[in-house]
C-alpha atoms as a PDB file:
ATOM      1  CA  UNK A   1     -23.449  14.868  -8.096  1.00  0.00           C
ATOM      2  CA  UNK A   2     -23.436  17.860  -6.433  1.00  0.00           C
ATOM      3  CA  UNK A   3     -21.050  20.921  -7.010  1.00  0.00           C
ATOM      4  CA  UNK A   4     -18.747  20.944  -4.129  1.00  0.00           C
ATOM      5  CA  UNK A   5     -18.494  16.513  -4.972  1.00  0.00           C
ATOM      6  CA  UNK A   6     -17.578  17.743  -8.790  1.00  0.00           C
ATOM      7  CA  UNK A   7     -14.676  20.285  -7.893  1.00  0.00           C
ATOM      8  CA  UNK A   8     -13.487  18.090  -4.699  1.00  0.00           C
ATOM      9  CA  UNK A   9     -12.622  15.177  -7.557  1.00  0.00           C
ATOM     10  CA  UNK A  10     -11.718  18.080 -10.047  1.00  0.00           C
ATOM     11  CA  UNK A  11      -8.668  18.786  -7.686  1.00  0.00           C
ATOM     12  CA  UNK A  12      -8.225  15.410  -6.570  1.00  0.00           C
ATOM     13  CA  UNK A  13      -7.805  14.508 -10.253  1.00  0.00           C
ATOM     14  CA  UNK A  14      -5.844  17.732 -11.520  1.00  0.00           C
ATOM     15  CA  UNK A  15      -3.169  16.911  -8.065  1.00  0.00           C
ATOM     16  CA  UNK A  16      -2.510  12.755  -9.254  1.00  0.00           C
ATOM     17  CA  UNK A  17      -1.822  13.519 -13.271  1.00  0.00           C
ATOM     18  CA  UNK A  18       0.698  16.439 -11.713  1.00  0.00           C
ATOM     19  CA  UNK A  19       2.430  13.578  -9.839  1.00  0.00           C
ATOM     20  CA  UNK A  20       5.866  13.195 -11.099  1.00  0.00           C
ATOM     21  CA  UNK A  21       7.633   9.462 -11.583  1.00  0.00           C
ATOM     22  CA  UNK A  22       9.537  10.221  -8.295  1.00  0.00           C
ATOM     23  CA  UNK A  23       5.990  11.346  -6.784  1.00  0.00           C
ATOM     24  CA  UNK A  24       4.754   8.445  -7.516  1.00  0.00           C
ATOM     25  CA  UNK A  25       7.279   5.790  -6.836  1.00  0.00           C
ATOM     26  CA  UNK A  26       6.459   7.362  -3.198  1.00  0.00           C
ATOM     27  CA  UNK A  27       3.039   7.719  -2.919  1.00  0.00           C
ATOM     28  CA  UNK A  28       1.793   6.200   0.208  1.00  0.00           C
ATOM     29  CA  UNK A  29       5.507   6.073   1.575  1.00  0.00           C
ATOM     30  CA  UNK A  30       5.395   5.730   5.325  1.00  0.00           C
ATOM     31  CA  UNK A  31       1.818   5.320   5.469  1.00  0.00           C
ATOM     32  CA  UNK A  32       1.002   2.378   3.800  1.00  0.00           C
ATOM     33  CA  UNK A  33       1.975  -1.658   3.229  1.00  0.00           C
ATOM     34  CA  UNK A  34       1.129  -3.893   1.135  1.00  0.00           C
ATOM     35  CA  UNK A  35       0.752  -7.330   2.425  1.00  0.00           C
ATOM     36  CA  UNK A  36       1.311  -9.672  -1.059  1.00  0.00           C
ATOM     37  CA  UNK A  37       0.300 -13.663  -0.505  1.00  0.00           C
ATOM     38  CA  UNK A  38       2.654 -16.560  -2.164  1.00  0.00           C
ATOM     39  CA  UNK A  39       3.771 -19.942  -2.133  1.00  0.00           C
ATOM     40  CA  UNK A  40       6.900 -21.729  -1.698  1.00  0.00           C
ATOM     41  CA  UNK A  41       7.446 -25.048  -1.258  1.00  0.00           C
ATOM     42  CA  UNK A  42       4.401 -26.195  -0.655  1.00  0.00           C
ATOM     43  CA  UNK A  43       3.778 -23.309   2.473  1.00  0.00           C
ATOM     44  CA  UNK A  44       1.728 -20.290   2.257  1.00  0.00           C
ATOM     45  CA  UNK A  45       3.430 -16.597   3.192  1.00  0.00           C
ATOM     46  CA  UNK A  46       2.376 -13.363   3.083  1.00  0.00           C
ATOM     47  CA  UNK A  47       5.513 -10.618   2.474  1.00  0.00           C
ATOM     48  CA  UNK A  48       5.403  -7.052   3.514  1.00  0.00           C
ATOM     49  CA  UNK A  49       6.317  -4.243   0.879  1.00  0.00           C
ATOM     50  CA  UNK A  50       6.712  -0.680   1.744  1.00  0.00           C
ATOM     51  CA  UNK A  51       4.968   1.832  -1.076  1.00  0.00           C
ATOM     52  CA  UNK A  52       8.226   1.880  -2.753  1.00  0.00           C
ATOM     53  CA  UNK A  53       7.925  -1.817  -3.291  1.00  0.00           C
ATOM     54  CA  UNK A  54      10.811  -2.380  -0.786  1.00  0.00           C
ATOM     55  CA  UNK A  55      10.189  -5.546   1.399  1.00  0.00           C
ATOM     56  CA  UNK A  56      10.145  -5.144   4.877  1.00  0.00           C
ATOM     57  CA  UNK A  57       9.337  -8.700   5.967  1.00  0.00           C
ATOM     58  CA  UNK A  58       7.670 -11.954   5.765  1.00  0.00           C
ATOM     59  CA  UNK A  59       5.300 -14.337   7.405  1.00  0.00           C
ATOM     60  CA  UNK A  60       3.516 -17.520   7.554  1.00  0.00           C
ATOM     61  CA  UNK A  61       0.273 -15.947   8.925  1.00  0.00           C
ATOM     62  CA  UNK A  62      -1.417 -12.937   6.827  1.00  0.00           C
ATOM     63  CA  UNK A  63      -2.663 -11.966  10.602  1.00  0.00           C
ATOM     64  CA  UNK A  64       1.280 -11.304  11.862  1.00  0.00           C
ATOM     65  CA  UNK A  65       1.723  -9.739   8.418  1.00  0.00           C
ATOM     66  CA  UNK A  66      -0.779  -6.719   9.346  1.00  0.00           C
ATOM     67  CA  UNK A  67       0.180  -7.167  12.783  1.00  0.00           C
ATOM     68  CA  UNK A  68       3.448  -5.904  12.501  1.00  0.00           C
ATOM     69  CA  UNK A  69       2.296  -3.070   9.399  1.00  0.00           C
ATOM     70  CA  UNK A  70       0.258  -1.610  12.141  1.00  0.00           C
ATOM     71  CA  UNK A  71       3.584  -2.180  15.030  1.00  0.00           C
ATOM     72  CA  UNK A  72       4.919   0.245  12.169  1.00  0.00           C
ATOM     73  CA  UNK A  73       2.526   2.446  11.708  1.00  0.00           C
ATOM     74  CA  UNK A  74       1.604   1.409   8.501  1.00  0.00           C
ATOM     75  CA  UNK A  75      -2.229   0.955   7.098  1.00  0.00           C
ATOM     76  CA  UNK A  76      -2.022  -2.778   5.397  1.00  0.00           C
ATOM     77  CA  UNK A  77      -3.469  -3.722   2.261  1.00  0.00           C
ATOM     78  CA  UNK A  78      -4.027  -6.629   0.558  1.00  0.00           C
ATOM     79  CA  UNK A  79      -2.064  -7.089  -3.076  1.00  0.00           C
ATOM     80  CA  UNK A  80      -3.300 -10.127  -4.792  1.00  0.00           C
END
C-alpha cells in the first residue's frame, strides 16, 4: 500500500465510525436505491427502497425497477 492509499482509508475510516444513528439512517439519501427481489403469490417483484428504507415503488420486471431509480436520479443496487 502506498502512503497517500493508507491515510485516504485512514480518513475514510475515522469520517464512517463519526457517523451518528441519524447520519446513518441517511447515508446514501437521495443518491441511492435499493432494488430488493420477492415473491408473492406465485409472481416475482422487485420493490424500490430509498436509503432510509422508505419504499418508493414496485415492479414485476427488475429492469423497470432500475429504470425508474435512474428516472429519479437514483444509482440502483441490488439487495438480496
Amino acid at each position: 500500500m502506498t502512503t497517500k492509499y493508507t491515510e485516504t482509508h485512514r480518513k475514510i475510516k475515522d469520517s464512517l465510525q463519526s457517523l451518528t444513528p441519524q447520519d446513518f439512517k441517511s447515508f446514501g439519501l437521495g443518491h441511492i436505491a435499493y432494488i430488493r427481489p420477492y415473491h408473492f403469490n406465485g409472481k416475482d417483484f422487485f420493490t424500490v427502497f430509498a436509503a432510509n428504507g422508505n419504499k418508493l415503488y414496485t415492479s414485476d420486471a427488475i429492469e423497470d425497477a432500475v429504470q425508474l431509480s435512474r428516472q429519479d436520479n437514483l444509482e440502483p443496487v441490488t439487495v438480496h
